[in-house]
C-alpha atoms as a PDB file:
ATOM      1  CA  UNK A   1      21.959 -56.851  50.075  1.00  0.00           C
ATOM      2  CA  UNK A   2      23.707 -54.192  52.519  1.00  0.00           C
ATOM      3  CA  UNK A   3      21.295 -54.007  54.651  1.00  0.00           C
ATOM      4  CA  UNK A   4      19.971 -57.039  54.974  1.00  0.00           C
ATOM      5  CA  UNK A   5      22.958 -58.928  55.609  1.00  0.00           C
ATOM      6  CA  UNK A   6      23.432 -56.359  59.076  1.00  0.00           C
ATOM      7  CA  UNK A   7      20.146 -57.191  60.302  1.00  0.00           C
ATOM      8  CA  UNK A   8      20.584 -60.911  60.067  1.00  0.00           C
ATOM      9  CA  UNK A   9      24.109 -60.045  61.671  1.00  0.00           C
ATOM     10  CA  UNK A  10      22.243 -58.211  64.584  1.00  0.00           C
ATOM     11  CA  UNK A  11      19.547 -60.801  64.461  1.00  0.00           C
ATOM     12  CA  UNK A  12      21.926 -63.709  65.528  1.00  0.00           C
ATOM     13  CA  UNK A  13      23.620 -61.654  67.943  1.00  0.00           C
ATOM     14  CA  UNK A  14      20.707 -61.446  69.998  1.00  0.00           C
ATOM     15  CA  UNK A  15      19.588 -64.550  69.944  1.00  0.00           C
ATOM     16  CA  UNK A  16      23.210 -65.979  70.879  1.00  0.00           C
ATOM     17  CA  UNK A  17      22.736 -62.530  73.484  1.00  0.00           C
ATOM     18  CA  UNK A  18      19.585 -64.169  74.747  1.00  0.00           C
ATOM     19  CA  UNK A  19      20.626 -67.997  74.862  1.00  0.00           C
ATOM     20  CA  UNK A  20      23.609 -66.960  76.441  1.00  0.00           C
ATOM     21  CA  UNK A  21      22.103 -65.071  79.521  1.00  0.00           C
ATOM     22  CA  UNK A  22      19.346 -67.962  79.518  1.00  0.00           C
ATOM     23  CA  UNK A  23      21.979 -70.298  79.698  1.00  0.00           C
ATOM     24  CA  UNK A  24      23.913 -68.718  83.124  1.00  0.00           C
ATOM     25  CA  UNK A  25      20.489 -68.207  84.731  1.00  0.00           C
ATOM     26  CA  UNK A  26      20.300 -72.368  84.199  1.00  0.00           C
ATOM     27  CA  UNK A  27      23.781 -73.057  84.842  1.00  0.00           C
ATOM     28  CA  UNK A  28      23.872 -70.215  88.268  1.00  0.00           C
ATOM     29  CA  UNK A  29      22.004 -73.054  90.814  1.00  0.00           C
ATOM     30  CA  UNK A  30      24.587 -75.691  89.706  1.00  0.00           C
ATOM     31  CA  UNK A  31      27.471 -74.017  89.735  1.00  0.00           C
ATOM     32  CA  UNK A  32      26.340 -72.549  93.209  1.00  0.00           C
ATOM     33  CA  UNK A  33      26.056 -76.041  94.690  1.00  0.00           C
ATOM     34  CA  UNK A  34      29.285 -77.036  93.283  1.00  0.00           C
ATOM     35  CA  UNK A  35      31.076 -74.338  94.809  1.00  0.00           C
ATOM     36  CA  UNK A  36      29.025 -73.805  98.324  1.00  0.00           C
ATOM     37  CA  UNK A  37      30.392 -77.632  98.253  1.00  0.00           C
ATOM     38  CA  UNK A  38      33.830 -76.724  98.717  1.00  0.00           C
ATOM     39  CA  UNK A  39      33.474 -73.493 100.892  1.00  0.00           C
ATOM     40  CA  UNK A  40      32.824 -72.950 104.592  1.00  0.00           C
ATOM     41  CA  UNK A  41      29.703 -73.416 106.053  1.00  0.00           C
ATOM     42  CA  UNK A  42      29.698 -69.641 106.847  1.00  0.00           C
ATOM     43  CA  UNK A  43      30.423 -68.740 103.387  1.00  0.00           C
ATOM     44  CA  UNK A  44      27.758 -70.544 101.658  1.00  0.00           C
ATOM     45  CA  UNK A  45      25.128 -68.990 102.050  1.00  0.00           C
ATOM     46  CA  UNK A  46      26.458 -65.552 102.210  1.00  0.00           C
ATOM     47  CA  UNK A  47      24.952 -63.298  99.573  1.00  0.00           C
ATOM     48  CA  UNK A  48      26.930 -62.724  96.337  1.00  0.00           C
ATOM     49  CA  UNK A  49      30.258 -63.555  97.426  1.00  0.00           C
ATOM     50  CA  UNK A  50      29.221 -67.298  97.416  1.00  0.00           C
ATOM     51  CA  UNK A  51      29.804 -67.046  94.246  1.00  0.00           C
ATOM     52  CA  UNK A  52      33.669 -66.606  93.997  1.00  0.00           C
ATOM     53  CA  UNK A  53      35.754 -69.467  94.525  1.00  0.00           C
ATOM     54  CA  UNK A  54      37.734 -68.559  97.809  1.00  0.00           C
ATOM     55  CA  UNK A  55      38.347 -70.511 100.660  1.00  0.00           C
ATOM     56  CA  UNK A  56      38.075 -73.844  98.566  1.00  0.00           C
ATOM     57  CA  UNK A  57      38.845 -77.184 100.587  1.00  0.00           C
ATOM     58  CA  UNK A  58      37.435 -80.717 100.587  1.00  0.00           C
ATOM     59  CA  UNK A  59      36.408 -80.498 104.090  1.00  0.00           C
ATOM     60  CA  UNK A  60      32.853 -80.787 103.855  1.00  0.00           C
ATOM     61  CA  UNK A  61      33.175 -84.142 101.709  1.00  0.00           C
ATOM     62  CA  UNK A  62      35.126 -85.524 104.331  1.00  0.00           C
ATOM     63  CA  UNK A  63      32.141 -84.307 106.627  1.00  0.00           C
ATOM     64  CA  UNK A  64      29.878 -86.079 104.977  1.00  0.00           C
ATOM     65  CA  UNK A  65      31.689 -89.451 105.037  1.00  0.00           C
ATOM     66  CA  UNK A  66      32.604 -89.020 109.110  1.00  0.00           C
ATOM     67  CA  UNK A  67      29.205 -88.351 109.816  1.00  0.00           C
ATOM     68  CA  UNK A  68      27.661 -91.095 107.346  1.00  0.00           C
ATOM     69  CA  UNK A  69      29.781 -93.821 108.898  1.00  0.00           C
ATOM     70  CA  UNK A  70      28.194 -95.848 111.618  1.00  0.00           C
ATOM     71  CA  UNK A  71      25.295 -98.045 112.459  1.00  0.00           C
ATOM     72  CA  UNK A  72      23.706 -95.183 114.011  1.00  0.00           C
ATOM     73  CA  UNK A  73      23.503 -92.679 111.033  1.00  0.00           C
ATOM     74  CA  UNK A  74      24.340 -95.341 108.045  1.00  0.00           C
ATOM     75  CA  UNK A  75      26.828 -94.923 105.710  1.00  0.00           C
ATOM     76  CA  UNK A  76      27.189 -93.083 102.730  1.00  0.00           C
ATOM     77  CA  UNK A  77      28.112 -95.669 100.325  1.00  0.00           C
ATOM     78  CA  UNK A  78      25.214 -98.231 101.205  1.00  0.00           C
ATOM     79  CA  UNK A  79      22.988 -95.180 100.379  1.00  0.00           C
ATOM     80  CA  UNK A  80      24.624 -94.825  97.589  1.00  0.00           C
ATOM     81  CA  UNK A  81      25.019 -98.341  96.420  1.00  0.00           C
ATOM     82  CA  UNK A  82      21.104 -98.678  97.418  1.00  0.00           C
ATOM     83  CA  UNK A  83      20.276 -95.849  94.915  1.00  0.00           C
ATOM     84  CA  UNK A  84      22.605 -97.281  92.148  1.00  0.00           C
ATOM     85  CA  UNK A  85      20.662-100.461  92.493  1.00  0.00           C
ATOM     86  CA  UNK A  86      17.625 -99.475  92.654  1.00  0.00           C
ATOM     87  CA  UNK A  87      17.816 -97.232  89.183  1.00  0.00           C
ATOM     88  CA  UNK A  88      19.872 -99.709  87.737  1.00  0.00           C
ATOM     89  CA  UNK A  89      17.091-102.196  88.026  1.00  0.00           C
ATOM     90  CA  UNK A  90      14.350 -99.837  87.206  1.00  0.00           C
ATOM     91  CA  UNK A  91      16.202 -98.524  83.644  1.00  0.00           C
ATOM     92  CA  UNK A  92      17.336-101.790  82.330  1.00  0.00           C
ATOM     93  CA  UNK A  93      14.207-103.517  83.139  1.00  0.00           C
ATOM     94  CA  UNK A  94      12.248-100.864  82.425  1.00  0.00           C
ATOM     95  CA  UNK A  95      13.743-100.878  78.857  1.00  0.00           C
ATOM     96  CA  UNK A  96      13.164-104.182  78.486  1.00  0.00           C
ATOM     97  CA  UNK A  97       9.721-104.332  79.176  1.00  0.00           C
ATOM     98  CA  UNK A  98       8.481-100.998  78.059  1.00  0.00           C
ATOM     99  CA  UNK A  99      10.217-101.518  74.378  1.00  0.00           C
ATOM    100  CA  UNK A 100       8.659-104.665  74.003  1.00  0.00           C
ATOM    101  CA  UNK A 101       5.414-103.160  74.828  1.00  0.00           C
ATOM    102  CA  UNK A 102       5.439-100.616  72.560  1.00  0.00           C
ATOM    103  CA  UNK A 103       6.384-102.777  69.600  1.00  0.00           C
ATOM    104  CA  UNK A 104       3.502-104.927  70.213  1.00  0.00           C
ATOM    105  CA  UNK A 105       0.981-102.371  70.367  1.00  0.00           C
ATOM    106  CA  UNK A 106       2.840-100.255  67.253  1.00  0.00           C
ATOM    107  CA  UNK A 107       3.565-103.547  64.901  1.00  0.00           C
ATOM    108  CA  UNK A 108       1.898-106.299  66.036  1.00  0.00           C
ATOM    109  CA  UNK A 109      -1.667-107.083  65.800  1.00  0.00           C
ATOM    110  CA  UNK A 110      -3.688-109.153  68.720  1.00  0.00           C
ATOM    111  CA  UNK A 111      -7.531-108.760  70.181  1.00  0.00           C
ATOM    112  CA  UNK A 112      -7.923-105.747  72.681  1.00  0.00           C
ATOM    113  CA  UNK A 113      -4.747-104.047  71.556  1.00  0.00           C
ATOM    114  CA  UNK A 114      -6.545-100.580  71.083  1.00  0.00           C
ATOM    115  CA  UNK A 115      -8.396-100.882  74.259  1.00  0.00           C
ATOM    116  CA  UNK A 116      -5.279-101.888  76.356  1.00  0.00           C
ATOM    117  CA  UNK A 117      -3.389 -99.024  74.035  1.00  0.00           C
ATOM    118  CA  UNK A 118      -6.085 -96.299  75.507  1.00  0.00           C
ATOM    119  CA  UNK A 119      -6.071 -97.364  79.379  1.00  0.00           C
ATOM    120  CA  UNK A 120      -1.704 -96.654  78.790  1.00  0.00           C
ATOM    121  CA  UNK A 121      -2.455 -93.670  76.928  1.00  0.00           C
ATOM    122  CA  UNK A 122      -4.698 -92.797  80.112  1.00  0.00           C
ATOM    123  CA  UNK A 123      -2.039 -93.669  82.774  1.00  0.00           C
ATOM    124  CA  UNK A 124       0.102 -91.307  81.390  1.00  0.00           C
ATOM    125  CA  UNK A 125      -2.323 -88.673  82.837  1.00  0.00           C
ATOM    126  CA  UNK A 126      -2.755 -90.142  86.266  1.00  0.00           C
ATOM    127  CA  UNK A 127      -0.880 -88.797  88.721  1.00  0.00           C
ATOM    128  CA  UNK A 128       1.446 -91.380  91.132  1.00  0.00           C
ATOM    129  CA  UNK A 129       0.303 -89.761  94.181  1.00  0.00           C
ATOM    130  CA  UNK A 130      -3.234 -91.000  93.531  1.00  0.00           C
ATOM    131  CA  UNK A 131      -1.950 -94.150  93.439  1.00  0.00           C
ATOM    132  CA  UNK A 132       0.572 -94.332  96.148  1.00  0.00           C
ATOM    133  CA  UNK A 133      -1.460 -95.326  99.185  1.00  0.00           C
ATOM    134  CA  UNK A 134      -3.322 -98.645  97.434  1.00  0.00           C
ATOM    135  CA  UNK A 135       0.010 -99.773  95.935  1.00  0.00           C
ATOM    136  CA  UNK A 136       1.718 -99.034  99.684  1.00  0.00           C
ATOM    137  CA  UNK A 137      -0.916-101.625 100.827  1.00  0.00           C
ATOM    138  CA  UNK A 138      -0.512-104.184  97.760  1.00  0.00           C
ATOM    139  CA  UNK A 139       3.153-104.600  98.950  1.00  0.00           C
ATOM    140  CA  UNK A 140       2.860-104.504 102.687  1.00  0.00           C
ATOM    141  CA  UNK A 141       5.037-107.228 103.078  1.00  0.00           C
ATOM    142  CA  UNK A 142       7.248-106.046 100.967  1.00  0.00           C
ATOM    143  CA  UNK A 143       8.476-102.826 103.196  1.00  0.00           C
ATOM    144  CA  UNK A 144      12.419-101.935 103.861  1.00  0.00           C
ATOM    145  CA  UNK A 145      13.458-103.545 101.159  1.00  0.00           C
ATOM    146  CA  UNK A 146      15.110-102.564  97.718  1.00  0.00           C
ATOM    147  CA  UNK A 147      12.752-104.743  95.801  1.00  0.00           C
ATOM    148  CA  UNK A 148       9.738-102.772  96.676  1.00  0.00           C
ATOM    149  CA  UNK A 149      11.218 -99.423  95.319  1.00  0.00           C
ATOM    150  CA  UNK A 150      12.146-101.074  92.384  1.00  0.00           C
ATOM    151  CA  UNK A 151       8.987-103.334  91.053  1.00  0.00           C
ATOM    152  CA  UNK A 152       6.299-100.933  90.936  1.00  0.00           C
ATOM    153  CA  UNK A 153       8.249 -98.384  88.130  1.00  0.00           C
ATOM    154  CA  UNK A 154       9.216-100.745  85.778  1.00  0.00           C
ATOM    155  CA  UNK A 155       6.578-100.653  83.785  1.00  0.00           C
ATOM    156  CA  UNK A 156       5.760 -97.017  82.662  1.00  0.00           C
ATOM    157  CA  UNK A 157       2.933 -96.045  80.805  1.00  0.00           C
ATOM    158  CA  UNK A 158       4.919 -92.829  79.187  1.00  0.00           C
ATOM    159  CA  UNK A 159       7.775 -94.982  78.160  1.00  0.00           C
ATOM    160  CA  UNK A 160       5.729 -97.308  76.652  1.00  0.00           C
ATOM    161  CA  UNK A 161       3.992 -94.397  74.764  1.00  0.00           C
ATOM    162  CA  UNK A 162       7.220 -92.884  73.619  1.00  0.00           C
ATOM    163  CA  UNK A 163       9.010 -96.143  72.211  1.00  0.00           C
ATOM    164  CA  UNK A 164       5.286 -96.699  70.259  1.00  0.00           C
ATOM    165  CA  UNK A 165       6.045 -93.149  68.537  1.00  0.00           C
ATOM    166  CA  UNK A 166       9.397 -94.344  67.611  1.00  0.00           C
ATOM    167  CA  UNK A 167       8.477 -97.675  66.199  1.00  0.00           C
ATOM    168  CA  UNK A 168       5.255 -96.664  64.107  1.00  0.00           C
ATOM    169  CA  UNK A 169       7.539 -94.130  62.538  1.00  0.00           C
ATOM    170  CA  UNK A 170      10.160 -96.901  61.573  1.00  0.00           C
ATOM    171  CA  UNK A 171      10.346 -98.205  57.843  1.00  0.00           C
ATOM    172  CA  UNK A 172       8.507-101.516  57.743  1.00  0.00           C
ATOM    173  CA  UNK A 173      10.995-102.506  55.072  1.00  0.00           C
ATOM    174  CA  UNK A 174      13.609-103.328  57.262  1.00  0.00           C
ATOM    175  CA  UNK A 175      11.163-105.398  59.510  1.00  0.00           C
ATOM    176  CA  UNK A 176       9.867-107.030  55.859  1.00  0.00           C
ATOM    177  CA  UNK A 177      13.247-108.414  55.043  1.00  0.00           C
ATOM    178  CA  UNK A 178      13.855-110.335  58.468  1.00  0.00           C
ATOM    179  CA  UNK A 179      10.865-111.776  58.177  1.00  0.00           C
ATOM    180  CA  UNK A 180      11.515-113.013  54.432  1.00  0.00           C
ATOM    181  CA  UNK A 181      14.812-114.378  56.065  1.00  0.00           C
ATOM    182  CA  UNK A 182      12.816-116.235  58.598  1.00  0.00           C
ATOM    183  CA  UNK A 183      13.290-113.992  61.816  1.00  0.00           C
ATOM    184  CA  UNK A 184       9.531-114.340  63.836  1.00  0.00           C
ATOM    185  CA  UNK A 185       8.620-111.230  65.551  1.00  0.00           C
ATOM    186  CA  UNK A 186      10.942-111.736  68.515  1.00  0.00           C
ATOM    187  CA  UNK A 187      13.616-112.139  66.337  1.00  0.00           C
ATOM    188  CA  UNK A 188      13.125-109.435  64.257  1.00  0.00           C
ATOM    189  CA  UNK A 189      12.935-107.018  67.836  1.00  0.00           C
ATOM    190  CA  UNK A 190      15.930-107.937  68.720  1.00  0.00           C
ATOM    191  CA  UNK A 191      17.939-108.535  65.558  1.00  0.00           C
ATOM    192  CA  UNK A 192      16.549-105.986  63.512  1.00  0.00           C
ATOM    193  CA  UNK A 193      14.626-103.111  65.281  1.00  0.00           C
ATOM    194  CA  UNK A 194      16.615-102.729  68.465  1.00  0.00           C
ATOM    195  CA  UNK A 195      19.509-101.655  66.566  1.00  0.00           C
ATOM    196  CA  UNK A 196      17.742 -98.987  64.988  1.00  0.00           C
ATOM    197  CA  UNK A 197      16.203 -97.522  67.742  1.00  0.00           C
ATOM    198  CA  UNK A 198      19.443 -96.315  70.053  1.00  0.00           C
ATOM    199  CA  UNK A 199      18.109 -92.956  69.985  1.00  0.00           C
ATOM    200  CA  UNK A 200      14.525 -93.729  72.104  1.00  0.00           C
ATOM    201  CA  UNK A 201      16.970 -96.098  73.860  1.00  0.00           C
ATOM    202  CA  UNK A 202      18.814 -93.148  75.350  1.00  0.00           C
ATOM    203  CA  UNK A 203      15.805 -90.887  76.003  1.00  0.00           C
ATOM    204  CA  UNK A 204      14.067 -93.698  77.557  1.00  0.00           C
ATOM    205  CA  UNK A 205      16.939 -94.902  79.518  1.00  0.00           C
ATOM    206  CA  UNK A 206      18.033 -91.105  80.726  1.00  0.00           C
ATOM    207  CA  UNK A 207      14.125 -89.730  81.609  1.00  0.00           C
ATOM    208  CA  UNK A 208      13.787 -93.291  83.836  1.00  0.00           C
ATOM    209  CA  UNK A 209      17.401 -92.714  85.638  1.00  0.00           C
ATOM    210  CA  UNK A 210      16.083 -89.613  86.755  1.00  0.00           C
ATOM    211  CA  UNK A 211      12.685 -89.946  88.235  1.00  0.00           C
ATOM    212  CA  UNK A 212      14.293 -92.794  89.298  1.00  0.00           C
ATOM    213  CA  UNK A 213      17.195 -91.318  90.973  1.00  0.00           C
ATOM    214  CA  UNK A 214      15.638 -88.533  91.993  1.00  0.00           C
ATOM    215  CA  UNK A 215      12.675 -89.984  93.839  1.00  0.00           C
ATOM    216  CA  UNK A 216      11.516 -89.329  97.144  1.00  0.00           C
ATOM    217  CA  UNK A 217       8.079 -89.759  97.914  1.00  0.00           C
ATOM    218  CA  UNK A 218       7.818 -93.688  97.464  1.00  0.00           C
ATOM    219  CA  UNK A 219      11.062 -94.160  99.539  1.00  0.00           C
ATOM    220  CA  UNK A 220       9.764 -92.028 102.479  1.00  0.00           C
ATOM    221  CA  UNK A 221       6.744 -93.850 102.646  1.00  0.00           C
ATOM    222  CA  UNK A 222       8.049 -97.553 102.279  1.00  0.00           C
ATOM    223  CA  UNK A 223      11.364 -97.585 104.000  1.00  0.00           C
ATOM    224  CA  UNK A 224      12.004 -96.729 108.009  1.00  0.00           C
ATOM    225  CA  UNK A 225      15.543 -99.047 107.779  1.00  0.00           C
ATOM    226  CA  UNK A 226      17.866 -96.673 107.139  1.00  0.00           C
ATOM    227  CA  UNK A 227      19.989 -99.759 105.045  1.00  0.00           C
ATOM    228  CA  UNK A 228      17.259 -99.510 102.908  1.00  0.00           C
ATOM    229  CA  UNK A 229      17.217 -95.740 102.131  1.00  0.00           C
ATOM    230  CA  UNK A 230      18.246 -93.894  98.969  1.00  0.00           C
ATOM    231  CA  UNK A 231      20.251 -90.906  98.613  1.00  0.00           C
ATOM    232  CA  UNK A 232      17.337 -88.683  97.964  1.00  0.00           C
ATOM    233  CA  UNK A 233      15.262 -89.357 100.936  1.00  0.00           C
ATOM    234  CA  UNK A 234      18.793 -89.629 103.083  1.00  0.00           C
ATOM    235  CA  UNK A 235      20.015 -85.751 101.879  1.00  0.00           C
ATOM    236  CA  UNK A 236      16.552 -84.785 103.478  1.00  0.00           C
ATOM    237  CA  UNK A 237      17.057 -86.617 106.712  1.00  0.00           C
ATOM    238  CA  UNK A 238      20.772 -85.305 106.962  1.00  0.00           C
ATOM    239  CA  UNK A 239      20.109 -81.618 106.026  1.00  0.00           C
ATOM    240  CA  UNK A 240      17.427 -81.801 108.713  1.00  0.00           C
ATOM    241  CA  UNK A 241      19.669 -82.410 111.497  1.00  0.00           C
ATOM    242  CA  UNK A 242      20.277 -79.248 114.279  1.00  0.00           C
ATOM    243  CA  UNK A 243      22.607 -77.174 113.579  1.00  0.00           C
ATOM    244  CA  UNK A 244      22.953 -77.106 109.150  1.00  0.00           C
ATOM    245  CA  UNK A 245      25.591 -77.444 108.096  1.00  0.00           C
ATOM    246  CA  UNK A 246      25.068 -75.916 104.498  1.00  0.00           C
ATOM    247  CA  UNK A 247      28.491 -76.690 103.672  1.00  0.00           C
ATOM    248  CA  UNK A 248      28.163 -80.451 103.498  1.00  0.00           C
ATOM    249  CA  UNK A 249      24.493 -80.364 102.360  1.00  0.00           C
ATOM    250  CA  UNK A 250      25.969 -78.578  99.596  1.00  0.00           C
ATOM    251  CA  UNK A 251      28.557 -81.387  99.154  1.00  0.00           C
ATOM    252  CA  UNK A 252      25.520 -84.540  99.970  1.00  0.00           C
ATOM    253  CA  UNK A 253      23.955 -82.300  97.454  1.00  0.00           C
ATOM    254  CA  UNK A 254      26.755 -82.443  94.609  1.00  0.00           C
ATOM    255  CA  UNK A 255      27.603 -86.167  94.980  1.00  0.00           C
ATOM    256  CA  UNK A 256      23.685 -86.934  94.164  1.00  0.00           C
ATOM    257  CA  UNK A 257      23.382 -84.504  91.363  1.00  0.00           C
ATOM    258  CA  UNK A 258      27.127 -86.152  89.971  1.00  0.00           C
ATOM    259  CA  UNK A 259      25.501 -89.375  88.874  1.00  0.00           C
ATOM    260  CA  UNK A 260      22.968 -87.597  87.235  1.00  0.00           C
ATOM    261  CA  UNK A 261      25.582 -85.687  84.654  1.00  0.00           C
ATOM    262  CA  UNK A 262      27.429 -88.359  84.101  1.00  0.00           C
ATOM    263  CA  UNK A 263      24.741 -90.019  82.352  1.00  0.00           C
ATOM    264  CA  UNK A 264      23.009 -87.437  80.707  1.00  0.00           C
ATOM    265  CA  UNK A 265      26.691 -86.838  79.351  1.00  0.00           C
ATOM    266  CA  UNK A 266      26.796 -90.370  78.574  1.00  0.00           C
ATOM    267  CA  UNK A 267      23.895 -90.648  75.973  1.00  0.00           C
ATOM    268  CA  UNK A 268      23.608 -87.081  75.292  1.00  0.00           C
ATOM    269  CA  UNK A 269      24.330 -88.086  71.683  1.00  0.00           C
ATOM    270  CA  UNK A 270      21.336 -89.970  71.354  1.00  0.00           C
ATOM    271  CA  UNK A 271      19.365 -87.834  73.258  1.00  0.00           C
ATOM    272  CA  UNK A 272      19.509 -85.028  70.983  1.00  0.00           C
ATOM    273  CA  UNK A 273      19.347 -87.601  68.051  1.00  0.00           C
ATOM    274  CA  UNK A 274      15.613 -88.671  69.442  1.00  0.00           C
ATOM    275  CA  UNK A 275      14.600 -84.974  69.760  1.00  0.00           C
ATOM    276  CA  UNK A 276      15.591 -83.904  66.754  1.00  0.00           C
ATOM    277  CA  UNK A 277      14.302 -86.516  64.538  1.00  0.00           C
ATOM    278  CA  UNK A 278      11.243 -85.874  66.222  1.00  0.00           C
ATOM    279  CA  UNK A 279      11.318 -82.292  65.375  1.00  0.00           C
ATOM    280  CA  UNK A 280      12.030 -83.333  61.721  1.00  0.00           C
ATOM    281  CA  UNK A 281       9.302 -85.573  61.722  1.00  0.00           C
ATOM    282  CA  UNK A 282       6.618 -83.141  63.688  1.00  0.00           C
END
């Protein structure tokens, strides 16, 4: 018992040890950008020492918002509002129609299911670049605008996938007793299984915000109006400009990784709720 109890002493220490150094190495990038975001341009990118917090100021967030604040170079908060929209759209819709999906291929039985089941299982694979180009000519018409960033990711194949998981794995019992009570399918969704499934909710709703939010490709190739840009493809075309300014890409940088943490913070809750009762279950 002596020497046992040591070793699992010694045991945990490493592995808090090893989590702990993993943990800075994950946390170092961020908390660069956060503070390169309030240093001098100068200072940023200046080895080691960009990593202590002298010379703090807001200056470069007030350089961002002079130089993002004309019809020339756009401003700042119609980028931002566009990218707010635009994810907005995509997660609530996208939970709407994905859920609903995935409860009618997990409880609900119809002709073709399994063969419309296997070509979703199969998009997950394929890769959006291979589809890019025929969907940029399917809506043409539809260039510079908001709604064209927002349609085509809606409905996703992976989402679909993972709120299937979720609902096969859900008692039936609980779906048995609305219907005794009269609830059709519909109203046993909404009454009885959407409550019970906050956790996928959250997973859903946080993985969608970020491709969302974070996506560049489709923007770049859809939108020339700059009223129509995102943040994401608007950081590129303003840390591009002669000379950088690292100082206030740092800052661009910060405000578009912001609305990122709030929401992970948000429905973190859930989030680890999902992944560990999939663990459980695995």
């Amino acid at each position: 018992m002596t020497t046992i109890r040591p070793r699992r002493l010694a045991s945990k220490a490493g592995s808090y040890a090893i989590l702990i150094v993993l943990s800075a190495l994950m946390f170092a990038p961020v908390y660069y950008l956060l503070l390169g975001s309030f240093k001098p341009s100068s200072e940023v990118l200046d080895g080691f020492t960009g990593f202590l917090p002298i010379h703090l100021s807001l200056d470069n967030y007030r350089g961002v918002f002079r130089a993002l604040d004309s019809d020339a170079t756009g401003y700042f908060w119609q980028f931002m509002t566009n990218s707010v929209l635009i994810s907005l759209v995509v997660v609530v819709g996208g939970l709407v129609v994905n859920a609903m999906a995935g409860y009618s291929f997990a409880r609900l039985q119809w002709k073709g299911k399994n063969l419309v089941f296997l070509l979703v299982v199969l998009l997950v694979i394929v890769p959006f670049e291979s589809v890019a180009v025929p969907l940029l000519y399917l809506l043409n018409g539809q260039r510079d605008t908001l709604v064209v960033q927002m349609i085509p990711f809606i409905a996703n194949a992976f989402s679909i996938f993972l709120f299937y998981t979720f609902f096969l794995n859900l008692p039936k019992s609980v779906e048995e007793a609305a219907r005794l009570d009269g609830l059709g399918a519909f109203g046993t969704f909404v009454r009885v299984v959407v409550p019970n499934a906050r956790p996928v909710f959250a997973t859903v709703a946080i993985l969608t915000f970020l491709s969302s939010w974070g996506s560049y490709l489709w923007p770049s190739i859809v939108t020339s109006d700059p009223t129509a840009r995102p943040l994401p493809l608007e950081i590129s075309v303003f840390s591009g400009q002669e000379p950088v300014d690292w100082g206030q890409t740092f800052a661009f940088g910060t405000l578009l990784v912001l609305p990122v943490l709030v929401v992970f913070l948000a429905f973190q809750r859930y989030f680890i709720q999902s992944v560990a009762g999939s663990a459980v279950k695995g």
